[in-house]
Protein backbone atom coordinates (compact mmCIF):
# COMPACT_ATOMS: atom_id res chain seq x y z
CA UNK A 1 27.90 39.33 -6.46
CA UNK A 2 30.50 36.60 -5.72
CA UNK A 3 27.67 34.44 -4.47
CA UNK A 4 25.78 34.84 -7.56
CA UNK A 5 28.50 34.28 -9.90
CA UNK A 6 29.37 30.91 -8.25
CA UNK A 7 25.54 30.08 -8.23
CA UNK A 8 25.17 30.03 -12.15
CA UNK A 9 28.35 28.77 -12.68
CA UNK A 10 27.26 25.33 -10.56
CA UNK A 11 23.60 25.76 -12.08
CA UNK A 12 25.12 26.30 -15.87
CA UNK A 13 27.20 23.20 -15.47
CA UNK A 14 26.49 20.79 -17.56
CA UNK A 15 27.84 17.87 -16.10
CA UNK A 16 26.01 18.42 -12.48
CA UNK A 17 22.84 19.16 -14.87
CA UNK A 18 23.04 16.28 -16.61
CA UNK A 19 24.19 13.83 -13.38
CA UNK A 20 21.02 15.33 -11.83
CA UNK A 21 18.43 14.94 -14.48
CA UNK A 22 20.14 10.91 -15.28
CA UNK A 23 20.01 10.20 -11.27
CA UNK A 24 16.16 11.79 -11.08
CA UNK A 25 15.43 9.31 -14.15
CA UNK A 26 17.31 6.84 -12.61
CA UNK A 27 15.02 7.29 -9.50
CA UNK A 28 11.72 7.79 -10.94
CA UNK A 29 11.68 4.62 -12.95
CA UNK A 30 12.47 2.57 -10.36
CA UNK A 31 9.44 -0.39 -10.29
CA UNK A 32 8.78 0.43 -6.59
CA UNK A 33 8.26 4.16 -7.09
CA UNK A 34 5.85 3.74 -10.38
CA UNK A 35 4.21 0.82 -8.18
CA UNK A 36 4.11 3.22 -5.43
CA UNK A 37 1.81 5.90 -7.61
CA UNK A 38 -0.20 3.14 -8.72
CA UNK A 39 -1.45 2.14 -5.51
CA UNK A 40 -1.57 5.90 -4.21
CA UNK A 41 -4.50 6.14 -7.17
CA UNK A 42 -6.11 3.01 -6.53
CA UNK A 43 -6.20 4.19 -2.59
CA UNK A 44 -7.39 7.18 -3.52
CA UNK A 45 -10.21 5.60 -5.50
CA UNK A 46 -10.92 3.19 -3.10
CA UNK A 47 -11.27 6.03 -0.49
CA UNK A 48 -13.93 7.43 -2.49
CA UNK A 49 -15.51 4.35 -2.59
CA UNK A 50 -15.64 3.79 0.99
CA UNK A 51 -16.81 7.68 1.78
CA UNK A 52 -19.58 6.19 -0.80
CA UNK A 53 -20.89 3.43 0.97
CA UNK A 54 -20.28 5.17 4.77
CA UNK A 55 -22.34 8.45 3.79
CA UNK A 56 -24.82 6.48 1.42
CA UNK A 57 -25.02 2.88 2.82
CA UNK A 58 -24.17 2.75 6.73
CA UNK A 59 -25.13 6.46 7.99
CA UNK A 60 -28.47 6.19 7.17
CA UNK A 61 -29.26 3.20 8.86
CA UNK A 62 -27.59 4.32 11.97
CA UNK A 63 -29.07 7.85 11.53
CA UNK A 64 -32.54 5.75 11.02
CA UNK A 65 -31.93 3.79 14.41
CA UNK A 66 -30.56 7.12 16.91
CA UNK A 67 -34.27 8.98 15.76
CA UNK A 68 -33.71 10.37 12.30
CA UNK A 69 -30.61 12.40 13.06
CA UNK A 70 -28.25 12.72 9.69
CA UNK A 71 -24.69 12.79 10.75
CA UNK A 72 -23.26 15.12 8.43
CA UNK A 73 -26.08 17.82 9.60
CA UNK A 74 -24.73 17.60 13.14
CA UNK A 75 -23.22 20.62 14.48
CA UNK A 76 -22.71 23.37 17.06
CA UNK A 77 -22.92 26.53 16.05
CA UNK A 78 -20.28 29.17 17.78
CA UNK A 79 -21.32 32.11 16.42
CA UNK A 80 -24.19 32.76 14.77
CA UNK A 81 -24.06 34.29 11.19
CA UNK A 82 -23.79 38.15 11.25
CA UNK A 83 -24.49 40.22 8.06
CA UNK A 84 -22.08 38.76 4.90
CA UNK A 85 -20.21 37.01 7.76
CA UNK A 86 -21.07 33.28 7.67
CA UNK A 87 -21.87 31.45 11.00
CA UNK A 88 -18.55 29.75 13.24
CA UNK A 89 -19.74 26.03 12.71
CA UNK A 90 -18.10 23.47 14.70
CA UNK A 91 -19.21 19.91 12.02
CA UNK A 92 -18.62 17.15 14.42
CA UNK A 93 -21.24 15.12 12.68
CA UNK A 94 -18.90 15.14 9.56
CA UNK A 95 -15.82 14.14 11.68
CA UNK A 96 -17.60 10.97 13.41
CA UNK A 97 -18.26 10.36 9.50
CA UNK A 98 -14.97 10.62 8.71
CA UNK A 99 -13.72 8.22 11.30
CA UNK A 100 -16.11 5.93 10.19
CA UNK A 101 -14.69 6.09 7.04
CA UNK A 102 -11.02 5.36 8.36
CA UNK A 103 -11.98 2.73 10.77
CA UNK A 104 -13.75 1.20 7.25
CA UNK A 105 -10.58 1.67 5.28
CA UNK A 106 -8.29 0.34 7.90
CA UNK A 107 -10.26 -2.38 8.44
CA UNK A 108 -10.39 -3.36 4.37
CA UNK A 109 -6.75 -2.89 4.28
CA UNK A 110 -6.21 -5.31 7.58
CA UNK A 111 -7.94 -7.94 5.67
CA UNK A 112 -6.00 -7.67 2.32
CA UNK A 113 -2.77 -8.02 4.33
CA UNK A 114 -3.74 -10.54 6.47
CA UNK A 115 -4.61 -12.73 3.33
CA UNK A 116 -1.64 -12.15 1.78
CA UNK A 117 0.09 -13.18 4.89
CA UNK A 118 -2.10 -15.85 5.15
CA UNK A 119 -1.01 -16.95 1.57
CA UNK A 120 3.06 -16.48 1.92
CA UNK A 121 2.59 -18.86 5.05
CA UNK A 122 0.65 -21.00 2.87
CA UNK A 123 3.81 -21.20 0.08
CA UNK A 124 6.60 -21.50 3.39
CA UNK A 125 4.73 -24.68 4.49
CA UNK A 126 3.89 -26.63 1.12
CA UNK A 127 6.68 -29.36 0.68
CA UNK A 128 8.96 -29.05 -1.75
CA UNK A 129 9.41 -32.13 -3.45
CA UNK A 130 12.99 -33.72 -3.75
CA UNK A 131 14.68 -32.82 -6.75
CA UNK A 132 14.34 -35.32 -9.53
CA UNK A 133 17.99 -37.45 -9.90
CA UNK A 134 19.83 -36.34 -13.13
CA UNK A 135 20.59 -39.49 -15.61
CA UNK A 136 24.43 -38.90 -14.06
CA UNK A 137 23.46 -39.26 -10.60
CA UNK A 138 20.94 -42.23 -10.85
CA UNK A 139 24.14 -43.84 -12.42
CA UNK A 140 26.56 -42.76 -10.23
CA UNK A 141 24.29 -44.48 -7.49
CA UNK A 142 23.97 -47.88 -9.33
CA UNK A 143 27.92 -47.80 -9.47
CA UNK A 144 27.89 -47.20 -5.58
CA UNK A 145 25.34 -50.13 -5.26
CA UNK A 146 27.47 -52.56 -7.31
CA UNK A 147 30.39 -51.68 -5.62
CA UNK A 148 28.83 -52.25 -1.94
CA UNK A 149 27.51 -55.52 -3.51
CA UNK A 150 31.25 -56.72 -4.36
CA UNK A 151 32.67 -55.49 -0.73
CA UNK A 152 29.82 -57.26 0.99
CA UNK A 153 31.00 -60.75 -0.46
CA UNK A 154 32.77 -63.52 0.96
């Protein structure tokens, strides 16, 4: 019972509430975490995309060219179906599918990282152009000028 009265007095505490609920806001309005779930959806888009054109474009082809045989349809059966009981099916046709389908993603996602590498290295080795003199400094420096002019005389 002692356990249990401590418990709600922490829980009914308003101030750890409230520090909670103002560090979880704090937290999930951060820009990386928001830019985080944005590219969790467009990955998980783009993975349906690339299942897409693996099953529908590339399979087929390579089905076509091995003698007809449709990936997803190959399979060894363990046990045979019995009755209500449906048959122990070990789908290795749909793994090599899905490994084509990572092998396709990774491969995307290499490319888009190595152009974006490609462009940072890009911005590291433009020249920066010397900054333009203020109207102080260009007459600080015909001040220097003149006075090297009057030293230099005879």
């Amino acid at each position: 019972m002692l356990i249990y009265t401590a418990y709600t007095k922490l829980i009914c505490n308003k101030e750890i509430t409230m520090g909670v609920l103002s560090e979880f806001k704090a937290f999930a309005v951060k820009g990386n975490v928001v830019d985080m779930a944005v590219g969790i959806i467009i990955g998980a888009a783009f993975g349906k995309i690339v299942s897409s054109f693996v099953g529908d474009v590339i399979m087929p082809p390579i089905g076509l060219l091995i003698g007809g045989v449709d990936f997803s349809d190959l399979a060894i059966t363990l046990k045979a179906a019995e009755g209500t009981a449906p048959a122990v099916v070990l789908a290795y046709g749909k793994f090599i599918q899905s490994v084509l389908d990572f092998v396709i993603v990774a491969f995307a996602i290499f490319m888009g990282v190595k152009a974006i590498n490609r462009l940072k290295r890009e911005e590291a080795v433009a020249p920066t152009l010397p900054p333009v003199p203020t109207k102080e400094e260009e007459l600080l420096g015909e001040i220097r000028d003149l006075l090297k002019a009057q030293n230099n005389r005879p």
